[in-house]
Protein backbone atom coordinates (compact mmCIF):
# COMPACT_ATOMS: atom_id res chain seq x y z
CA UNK A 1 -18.24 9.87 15.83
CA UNK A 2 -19.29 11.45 19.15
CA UNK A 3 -18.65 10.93 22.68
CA UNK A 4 -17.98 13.17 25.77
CA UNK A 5 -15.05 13.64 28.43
CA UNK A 6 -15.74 11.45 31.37
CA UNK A 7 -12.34 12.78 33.40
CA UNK A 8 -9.54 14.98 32.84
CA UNK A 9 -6.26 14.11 34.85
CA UNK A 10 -3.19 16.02 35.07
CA UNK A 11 0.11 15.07 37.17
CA UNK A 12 3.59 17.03 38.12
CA UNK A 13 5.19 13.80 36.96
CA UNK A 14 5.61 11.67 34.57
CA UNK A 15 4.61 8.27 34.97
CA UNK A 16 2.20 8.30 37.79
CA UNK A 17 -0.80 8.50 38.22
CA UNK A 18 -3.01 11.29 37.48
CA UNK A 19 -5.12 13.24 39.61
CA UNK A 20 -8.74 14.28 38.48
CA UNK A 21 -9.76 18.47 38.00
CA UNK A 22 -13.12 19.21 36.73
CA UNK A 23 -11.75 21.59 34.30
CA UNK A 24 -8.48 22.34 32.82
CA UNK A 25 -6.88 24.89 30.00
CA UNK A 26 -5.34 23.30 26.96
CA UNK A 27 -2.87 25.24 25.51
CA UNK A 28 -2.02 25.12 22.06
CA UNK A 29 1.12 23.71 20.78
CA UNK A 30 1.78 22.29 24.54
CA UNK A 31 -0.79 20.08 26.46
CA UNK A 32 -3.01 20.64 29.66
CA UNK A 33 -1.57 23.80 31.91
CA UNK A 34 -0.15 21.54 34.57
CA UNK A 35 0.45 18.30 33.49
CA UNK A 36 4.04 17.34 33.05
CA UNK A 37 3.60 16.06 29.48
CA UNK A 38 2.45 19.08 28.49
CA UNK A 39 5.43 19.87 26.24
CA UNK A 40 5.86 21.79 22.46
CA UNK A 41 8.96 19.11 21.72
CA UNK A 42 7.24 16.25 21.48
CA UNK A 43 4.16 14.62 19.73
CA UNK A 44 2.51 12.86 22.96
CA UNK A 45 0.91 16.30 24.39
CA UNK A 46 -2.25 14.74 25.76
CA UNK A 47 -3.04 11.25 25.84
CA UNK A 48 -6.90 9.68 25.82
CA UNK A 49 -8.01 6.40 27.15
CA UNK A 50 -11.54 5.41 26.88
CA UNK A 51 -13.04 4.64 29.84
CA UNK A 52 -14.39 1.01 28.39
CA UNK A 53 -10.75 0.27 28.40
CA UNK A 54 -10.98 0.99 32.36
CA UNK A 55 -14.28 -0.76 33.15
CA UNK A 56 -12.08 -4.23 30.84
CA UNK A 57 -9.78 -3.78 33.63
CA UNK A 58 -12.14 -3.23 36.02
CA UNK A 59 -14.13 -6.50 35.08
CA UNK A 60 -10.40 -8.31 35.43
CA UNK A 61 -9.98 -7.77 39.18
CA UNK A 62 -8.20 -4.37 39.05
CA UNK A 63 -9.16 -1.94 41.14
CA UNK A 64 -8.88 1.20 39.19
CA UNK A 65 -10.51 4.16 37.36
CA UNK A 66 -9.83 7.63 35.27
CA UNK A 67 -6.40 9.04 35.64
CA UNK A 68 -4.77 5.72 37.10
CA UNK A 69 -3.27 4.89 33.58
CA UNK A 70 -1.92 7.98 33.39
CA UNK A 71 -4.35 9.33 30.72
CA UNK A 72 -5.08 13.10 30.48
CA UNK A 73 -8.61 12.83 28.81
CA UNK A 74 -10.67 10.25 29.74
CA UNK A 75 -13.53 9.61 27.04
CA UNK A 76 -16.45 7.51 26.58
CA UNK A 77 -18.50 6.40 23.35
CA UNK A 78 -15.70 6.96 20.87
CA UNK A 79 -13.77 3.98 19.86
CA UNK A 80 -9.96 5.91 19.97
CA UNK A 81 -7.96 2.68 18.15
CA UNK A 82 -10.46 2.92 14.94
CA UNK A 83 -9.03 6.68 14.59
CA UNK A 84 -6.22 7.07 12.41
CA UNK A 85 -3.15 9.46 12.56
CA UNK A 86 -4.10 12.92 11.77
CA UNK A 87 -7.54 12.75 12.58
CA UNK A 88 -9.26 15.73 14.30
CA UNK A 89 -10.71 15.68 17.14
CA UNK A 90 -12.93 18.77 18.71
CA UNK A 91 -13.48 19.06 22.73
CA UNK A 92 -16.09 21.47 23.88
CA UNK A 93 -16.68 24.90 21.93
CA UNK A 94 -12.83 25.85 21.71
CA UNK A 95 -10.38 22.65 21.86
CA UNK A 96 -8.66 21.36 18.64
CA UNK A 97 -6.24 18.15 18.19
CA UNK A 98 -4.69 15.99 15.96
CA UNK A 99 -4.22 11.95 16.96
CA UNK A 100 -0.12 11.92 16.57
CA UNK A 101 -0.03 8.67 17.82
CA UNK A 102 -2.01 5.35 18.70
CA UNK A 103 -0.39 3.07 21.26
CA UNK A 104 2.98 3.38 22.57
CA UNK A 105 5.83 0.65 23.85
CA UNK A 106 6.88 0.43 27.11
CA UNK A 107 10.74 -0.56 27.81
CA UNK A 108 10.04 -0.33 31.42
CA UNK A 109 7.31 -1.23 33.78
CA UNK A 110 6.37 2.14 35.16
CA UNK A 111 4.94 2.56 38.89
CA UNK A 112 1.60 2.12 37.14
CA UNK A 113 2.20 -1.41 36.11
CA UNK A 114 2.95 -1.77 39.91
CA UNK A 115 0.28 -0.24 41.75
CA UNK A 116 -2.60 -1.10 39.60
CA UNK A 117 -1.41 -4.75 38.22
CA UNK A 118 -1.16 -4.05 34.72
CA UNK A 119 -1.12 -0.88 32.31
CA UNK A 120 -3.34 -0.68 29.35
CA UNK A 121 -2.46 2.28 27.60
CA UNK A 122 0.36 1.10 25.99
CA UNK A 123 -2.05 -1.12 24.52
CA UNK A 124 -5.29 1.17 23.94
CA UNK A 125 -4.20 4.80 24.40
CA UNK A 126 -3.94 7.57 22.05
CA UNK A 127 -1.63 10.43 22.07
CA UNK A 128 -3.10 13.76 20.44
CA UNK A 129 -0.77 17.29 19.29
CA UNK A 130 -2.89 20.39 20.34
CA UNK A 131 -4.07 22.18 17.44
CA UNK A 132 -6.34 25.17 19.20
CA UNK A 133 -6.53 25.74 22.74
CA UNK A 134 -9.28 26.63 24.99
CA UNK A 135 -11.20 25.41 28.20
CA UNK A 136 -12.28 22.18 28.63
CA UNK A 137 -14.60 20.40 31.51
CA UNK A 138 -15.83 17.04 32.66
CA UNK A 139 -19.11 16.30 30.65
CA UNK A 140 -18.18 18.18 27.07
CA UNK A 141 -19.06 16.47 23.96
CA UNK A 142 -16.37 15.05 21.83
CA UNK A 143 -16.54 15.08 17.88
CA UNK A 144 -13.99 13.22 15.91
């Protein structure tokens, strides 16, 4: 399966939404320098969110686009909820991960729920472990 990175998004919190950069440095083990998941104690280092799963909200009324779900990697032509846990995903020349999870539940409505009406990566997001670091940038292919 290929695809490539429409947007990467990184944030200083958690649970808001995410502000584009057209390039970012993934470091293994953590997450994207300067996002606050980025983390080596959990499994949710970098979360993906396929940008048809935007344009669905989009077509509902919603005005919103890459980063407002909170999503680090925004992709396009790879259908993330066929993948399965432990698949491998390459970004670019350098990039490694590993889908650690598919989905997540929300207890609380986060400000996202708020701002943009609803939140759909609960529902169609993908969290992913960093396997090898490197540079990524808006526009590099993705091979699962």
């Amino acid at each position: 399966m290929k695809g490539r990175v429409v947007s990467i998004n990184i944030s200083d919190r958690k649970g808001v939404r995410k502000t584009p950069v057209s390039e970012a440095v993934v470091e293994r083990d953590s997450g994207i320098q300067g996002d606050a998941h980025a983390s080596s104690e959990w499994h949710r280092q970098i979360s993906l969110l396929a940008v048809e799963s935007i344009m669905k909200m989009r077509e509902l009324g919603l005005d919103v686009g890459p980063g407002d779900f909170a999503e680090n990697i925004t992709t396009e032509g790879i259908d993330l909820l066929s993948l399965s846990i432990g698949a491998r995903i390459k970004i670019g020349e350098q990039v490694e991960l590993e889908v650690s999870q598919i989905g997540k539940t929300c207890h609380d409505r986060c400000s996202i729920y708020y701002e943009a009406g609803d939140c759909i990566m609960p529902k169609e997001g993908i969290f992913v472990k960093v396997l090898k670091g490197g540079r990524i940038r808006v526009g590099d292919p993705i091979i699962v």
